[in-house]
Protein backbone atom coordinates (compact mmCIF):
# COMPACT_ATOMS: atom_id res chain seq x y z
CA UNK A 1 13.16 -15.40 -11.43
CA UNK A 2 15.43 -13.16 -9.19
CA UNK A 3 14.52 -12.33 -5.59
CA UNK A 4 14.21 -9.51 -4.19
CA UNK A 5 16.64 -7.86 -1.41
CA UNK A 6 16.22 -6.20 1.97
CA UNK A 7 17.38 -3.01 0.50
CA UNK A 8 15.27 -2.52 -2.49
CA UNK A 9 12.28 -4.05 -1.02
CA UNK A 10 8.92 -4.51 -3.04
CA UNK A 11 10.97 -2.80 -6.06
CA UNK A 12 13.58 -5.62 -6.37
CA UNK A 13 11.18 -6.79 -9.00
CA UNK A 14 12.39 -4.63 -11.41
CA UNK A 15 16.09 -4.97 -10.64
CA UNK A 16 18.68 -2.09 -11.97
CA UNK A 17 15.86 -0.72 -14.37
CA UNK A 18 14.01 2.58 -13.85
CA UNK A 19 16.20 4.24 -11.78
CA UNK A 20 17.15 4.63 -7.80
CA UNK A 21 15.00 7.32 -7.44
CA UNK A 22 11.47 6.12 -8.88
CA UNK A 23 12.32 2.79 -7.35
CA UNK A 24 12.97 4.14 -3.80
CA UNK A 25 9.27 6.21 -4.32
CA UNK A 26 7.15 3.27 -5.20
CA UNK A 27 8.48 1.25 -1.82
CA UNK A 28 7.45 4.11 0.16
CA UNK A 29 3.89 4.34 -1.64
CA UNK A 30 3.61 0.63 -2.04
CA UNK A 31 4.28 0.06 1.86
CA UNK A 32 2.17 2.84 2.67
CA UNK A 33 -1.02 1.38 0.88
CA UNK A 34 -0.60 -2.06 2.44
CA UNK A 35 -0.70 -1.26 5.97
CA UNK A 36 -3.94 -1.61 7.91
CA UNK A 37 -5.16 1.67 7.90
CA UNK A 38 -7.79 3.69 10.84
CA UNK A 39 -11.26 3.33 9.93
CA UNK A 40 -13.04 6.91 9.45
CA UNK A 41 -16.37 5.02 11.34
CA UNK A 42 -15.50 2.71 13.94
CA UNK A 43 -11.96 3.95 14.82
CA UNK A 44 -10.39 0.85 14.91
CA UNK A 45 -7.42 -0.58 12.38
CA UNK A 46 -8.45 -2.72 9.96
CA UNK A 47 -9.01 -0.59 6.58
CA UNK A 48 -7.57 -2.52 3.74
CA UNK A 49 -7.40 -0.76 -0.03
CA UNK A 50 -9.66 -2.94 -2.40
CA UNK A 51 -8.41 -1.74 -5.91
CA UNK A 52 -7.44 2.60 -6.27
CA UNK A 53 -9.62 4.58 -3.82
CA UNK A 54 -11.75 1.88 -2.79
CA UNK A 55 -11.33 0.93 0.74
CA UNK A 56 -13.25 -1.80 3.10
CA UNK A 57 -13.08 -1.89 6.88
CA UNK A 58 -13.04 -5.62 8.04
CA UNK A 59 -14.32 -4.76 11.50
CA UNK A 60 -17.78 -2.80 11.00
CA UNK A 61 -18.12 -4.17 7.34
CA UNK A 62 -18.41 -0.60 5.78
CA UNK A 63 -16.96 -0.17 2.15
CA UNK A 64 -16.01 3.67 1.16
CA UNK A 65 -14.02 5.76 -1.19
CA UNK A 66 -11.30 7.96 -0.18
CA UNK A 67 -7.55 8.62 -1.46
CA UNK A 68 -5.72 6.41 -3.72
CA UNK A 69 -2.64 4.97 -2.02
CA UNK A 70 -3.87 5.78 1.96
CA UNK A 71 -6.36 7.55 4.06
């Protein structure tokens, strides 16, 4: 299996296939979704996405929907 470079990020995966373009918009969406995230309640970081628009905050122990990718 091939890594993955610094420059294509989390889309080195897929090496030359696809395209630049939709490459370059999944590392923006994919980096996006993985960061802790402001909880809505408690105000604090530490939302993390469960599966698509299910989110859990690992501070006050609430579990919500809201957008896909981020809040």
């Amino acid at each position: 299996m091939t890594s993955k470079s610094k420059k294509s990020k989390s889309a080195g995966r897929f090496g030359p296939r696809y395209g630049k373009t939709v490459r370059a918009r999944l590392v923006n969406v994919e980096t996006k979704q993985r960061v802790k995230q402001k909880c809505p309640f408690c105000e604090k970081l530490g939302v993390k996405r469960l599966s698509k628009g299910i989110w859990k905050c690992s501070r006050c122990n609430k579990k919500f929907a809201s957008n896909t990718y981020h809040l």
